[in-house]
C-alpha atoms as a PDB file:
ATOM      1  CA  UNK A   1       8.384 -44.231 -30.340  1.00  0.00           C
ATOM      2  CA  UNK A   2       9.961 -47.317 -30.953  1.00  0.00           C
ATOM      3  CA  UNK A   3      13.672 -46.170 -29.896  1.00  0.00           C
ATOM      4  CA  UNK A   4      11.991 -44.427 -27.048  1.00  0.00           C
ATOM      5  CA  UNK A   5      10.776 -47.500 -25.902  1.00  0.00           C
ATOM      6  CA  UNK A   6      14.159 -49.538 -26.064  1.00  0.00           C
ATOM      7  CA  UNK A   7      15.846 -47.122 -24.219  1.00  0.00           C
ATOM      8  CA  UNK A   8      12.930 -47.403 -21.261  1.00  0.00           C
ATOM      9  CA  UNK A   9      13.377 -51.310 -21.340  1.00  0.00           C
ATOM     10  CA  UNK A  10      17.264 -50.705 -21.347  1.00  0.00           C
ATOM     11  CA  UNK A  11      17.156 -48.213 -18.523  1.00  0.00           C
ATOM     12  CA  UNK A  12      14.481 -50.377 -16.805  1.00  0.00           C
ATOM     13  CA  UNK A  13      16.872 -53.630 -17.315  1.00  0.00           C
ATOM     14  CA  UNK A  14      19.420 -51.885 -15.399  1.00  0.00           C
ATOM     15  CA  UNK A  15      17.921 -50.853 -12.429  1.00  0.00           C
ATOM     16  CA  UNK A  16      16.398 -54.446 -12.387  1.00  0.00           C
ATOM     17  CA  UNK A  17      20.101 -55.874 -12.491  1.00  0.00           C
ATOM     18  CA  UNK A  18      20.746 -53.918  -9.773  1.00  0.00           C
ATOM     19  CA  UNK A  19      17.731 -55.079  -7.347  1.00  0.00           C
ATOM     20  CA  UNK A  20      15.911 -57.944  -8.682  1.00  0.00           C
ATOM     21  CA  UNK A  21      18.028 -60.079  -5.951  1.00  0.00           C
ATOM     22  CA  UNK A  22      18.352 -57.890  -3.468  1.00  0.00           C
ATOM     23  CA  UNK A  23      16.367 -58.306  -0.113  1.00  0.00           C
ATOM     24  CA  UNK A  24      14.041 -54.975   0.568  1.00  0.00           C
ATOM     25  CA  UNK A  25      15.993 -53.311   3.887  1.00  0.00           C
ATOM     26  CA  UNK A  26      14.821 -50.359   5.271  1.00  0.00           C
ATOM     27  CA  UNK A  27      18.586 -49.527   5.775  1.00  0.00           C
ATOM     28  CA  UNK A  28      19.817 -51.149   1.992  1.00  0.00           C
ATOM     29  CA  UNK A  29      17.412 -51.463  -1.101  1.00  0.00           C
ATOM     30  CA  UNK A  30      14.231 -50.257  -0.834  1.00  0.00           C
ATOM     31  CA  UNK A  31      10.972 -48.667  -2.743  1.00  0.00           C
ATOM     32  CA  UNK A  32      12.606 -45.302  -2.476  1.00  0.00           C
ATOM     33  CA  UNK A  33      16.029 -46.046  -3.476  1.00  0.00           C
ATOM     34  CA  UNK A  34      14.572 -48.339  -6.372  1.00  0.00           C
ATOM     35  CA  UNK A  35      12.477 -44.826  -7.639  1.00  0.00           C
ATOM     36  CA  UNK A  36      15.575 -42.864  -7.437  1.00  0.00           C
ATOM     37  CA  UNK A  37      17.963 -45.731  -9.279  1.00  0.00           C
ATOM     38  CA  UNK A  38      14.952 -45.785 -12.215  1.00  0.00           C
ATOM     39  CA  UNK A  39      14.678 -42.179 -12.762  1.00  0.00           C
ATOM     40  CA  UNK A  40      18.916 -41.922 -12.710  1.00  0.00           C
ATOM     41  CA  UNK A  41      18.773 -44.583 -15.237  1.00  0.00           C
ATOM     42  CA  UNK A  42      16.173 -43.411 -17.366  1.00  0.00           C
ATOM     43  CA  UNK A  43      18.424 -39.433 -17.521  1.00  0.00           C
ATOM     44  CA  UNK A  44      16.420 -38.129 -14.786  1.00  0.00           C
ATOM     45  CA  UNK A  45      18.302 -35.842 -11.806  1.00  0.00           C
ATOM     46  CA  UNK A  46      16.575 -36.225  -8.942  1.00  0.00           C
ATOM     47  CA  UNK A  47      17.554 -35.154  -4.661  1.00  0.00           C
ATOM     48  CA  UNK A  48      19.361 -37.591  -2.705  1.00  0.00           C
ATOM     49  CA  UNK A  49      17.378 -40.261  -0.541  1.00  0.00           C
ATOM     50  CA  UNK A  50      18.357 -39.434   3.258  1.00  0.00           C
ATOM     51  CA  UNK A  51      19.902 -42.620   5.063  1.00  0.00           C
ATOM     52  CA  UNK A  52      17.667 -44.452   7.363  1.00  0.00           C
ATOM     53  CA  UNK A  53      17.335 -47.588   9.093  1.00  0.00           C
ATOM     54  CA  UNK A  54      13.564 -48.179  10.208  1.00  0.00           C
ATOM     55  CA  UNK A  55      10.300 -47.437   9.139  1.00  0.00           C
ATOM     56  CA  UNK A  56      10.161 -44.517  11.610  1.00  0.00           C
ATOM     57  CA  UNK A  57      13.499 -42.781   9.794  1.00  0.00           C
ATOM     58  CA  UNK A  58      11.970 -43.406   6.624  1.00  0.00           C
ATOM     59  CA  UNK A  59       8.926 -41.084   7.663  1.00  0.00           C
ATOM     60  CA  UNK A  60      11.502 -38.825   9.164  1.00  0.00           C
ATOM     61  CA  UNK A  61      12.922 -38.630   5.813  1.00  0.00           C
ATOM     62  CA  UNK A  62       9.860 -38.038   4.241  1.00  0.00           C
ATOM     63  CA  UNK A  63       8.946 -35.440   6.631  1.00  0.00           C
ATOM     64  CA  UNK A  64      12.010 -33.900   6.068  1.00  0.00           C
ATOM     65  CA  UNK A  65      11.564 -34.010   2.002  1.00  0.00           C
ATOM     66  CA  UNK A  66       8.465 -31.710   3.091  1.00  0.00           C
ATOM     67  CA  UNK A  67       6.599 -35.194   2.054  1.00  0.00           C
ATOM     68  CA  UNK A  68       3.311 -36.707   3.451  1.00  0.00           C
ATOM     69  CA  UNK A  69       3.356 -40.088   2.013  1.00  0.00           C
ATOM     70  CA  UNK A  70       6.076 -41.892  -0.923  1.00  0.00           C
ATOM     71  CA  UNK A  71       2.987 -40.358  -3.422  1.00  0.00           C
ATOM     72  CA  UNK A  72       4.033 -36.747  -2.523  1.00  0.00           C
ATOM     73  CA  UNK A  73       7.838 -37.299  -2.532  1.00  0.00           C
ATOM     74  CA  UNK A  74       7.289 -39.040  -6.152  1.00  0.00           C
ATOM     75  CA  UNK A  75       4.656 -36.022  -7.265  1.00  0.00           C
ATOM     76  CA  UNK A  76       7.902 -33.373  -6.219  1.00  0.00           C
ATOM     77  CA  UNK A  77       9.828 -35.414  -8.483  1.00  0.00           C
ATOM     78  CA  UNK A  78       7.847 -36.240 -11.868  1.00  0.00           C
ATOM     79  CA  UNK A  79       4.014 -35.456 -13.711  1.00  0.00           C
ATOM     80  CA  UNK A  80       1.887 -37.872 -12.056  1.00  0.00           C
ATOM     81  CA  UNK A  81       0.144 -39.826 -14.827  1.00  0.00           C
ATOM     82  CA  UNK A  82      -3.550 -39.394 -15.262  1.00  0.00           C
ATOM     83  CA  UNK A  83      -4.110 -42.414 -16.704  1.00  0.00           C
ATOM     84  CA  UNK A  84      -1.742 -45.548 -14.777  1.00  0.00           C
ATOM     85  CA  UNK A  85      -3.137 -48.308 -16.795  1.00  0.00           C
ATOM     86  CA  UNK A  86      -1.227 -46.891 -19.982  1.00  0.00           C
ATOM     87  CA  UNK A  87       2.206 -46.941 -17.822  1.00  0.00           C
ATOM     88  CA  UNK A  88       5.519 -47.210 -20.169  1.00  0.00           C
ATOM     89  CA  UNK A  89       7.886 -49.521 -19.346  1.00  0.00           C
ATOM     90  CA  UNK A  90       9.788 -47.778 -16.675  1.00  0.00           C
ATOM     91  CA  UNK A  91       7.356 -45.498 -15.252  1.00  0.00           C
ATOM     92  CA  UNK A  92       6.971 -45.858 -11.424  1.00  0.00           C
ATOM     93  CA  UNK A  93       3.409 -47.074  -9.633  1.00  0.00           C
ATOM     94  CA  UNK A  94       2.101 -46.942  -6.182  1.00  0.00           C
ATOM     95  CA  UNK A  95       0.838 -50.167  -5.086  1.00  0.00           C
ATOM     96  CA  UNK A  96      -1.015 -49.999  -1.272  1.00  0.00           C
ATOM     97  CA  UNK A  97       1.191 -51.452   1.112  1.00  0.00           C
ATOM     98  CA  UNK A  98       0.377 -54.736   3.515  1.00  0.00           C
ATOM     99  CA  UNK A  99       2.408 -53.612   6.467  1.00  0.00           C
ATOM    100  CA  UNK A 100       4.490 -50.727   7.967  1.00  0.00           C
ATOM    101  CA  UNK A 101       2.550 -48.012   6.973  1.00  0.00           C
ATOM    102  CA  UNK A 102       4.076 -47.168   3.557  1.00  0.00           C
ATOM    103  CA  UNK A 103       2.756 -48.021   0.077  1.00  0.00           C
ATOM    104  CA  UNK A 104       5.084 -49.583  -2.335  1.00  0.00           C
ATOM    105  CA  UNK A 105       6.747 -47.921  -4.983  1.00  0.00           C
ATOM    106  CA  UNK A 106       6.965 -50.226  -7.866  1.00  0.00           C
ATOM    107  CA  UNK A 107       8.785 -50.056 -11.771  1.00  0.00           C
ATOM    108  CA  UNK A 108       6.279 -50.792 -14.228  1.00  0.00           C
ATOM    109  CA  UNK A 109       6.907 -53.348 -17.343  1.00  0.00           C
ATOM    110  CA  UNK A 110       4.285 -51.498 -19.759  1.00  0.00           C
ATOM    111  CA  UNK A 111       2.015 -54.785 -20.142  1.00  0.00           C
ATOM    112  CA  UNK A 112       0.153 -54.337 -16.342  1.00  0.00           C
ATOM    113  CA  UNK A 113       2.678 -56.255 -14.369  1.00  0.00           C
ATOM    114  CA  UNK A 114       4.851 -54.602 -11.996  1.00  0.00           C
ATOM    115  CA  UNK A 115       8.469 -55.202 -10.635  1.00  0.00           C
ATOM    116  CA  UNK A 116       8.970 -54.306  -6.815  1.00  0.00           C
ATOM    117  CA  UNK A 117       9.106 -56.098  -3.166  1.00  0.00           C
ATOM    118  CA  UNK A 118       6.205 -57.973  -2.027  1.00  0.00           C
ATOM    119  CA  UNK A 119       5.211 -58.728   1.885  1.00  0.00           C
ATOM    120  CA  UNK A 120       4.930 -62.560   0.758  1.00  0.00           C
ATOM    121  CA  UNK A 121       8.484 -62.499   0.031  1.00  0.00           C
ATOM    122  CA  UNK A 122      11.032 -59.748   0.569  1.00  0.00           C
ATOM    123  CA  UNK A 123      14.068 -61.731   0.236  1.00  0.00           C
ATOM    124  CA  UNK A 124      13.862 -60.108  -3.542  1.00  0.00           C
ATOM    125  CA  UNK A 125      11.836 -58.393  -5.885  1.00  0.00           C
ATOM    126  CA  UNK A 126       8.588 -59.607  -6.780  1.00  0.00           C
ATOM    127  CA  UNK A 127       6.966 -59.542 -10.561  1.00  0.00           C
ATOM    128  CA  UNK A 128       3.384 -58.367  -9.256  1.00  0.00           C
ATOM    129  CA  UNK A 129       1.256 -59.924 -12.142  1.00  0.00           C
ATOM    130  CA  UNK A 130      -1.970 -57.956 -13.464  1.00  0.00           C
ATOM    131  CA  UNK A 131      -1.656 -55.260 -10.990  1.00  0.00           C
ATOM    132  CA  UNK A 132      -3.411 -52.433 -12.855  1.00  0.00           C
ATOM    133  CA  UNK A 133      -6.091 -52.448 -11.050  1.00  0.00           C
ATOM    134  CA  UNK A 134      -4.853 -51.929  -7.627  1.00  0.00           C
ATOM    135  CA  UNK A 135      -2.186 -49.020  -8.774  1.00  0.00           C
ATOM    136  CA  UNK A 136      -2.874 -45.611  -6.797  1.00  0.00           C
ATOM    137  CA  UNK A 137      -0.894 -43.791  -8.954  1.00  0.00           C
ATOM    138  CA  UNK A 138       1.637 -43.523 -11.554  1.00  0.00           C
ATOM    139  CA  UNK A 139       4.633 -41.345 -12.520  1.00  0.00           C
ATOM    140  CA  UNK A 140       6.025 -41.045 -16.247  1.00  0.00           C
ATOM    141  CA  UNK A 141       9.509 -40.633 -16.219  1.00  0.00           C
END
């Protein structure tokens, strides 16, 4: 377990060096691209994310995925997790989202605090402290 864990927090540090300075853009990083860049990391092969440049091509992208909501692209992907306050470090969470219609796809740290772009500040990634609570769901990858 322990070398399964290291190699989470490895593959988890990489995405992070990645993203943890970049401002969210629908067109550039974003929740999406930061799901697909943690389950590449962490050996997983996973569809391309369709370009797009608004929050109305993102839920044509969606759409075109065959995709409700970021919460049915992910569940096409991975297992969701039944239980999201036991998340590994490097499983993925579903925060709700403050604006633009889309929830927020974050990387979790296994200790309840999440990594991913908050509406206070999306000039970079966010640690969202203590977010267990609020998580709608969680992936294991």
């Amino acid at each position: 377990m322990t070398a399964n864990l290291a190699m989470r927090a490895a593959a988890t540090e990489l995405t992070l060096a990645d993203t943890r300075d970049a401002p969210f853009a629908w067109g550039g990083e974003n929740c999406i691209r930061l799901a697909r860049s943690q389950a590449f990391n962490m050996g997983h092969q996973v569809a391309s994310v369709p370009n797009f440049k608004s929050a109305i091509g993102a839920a044509r992208a969606l759409k075109k995925q065959g995709a409700a909501d970021l919460g049915e692209l992910l569940d096409q992907w991975f297992d969701r997790h039944d239980a999201p306050a036991f998340a590994l470090v490097g499983d993925l969470a579903l925060l709700p989202g403050e604006a633009g219609g889309f929830d927020s796809i974050c990387i979790s740290d296994g200790r309840g605090n999440l990594f991913g772009w908050h509406d206070s500040d999306l000039s970079k990634m966010s640690v969202i402290k203590a977010a267990d609570a609020d998580i709608i769901a969680a992936w294991r990858l």
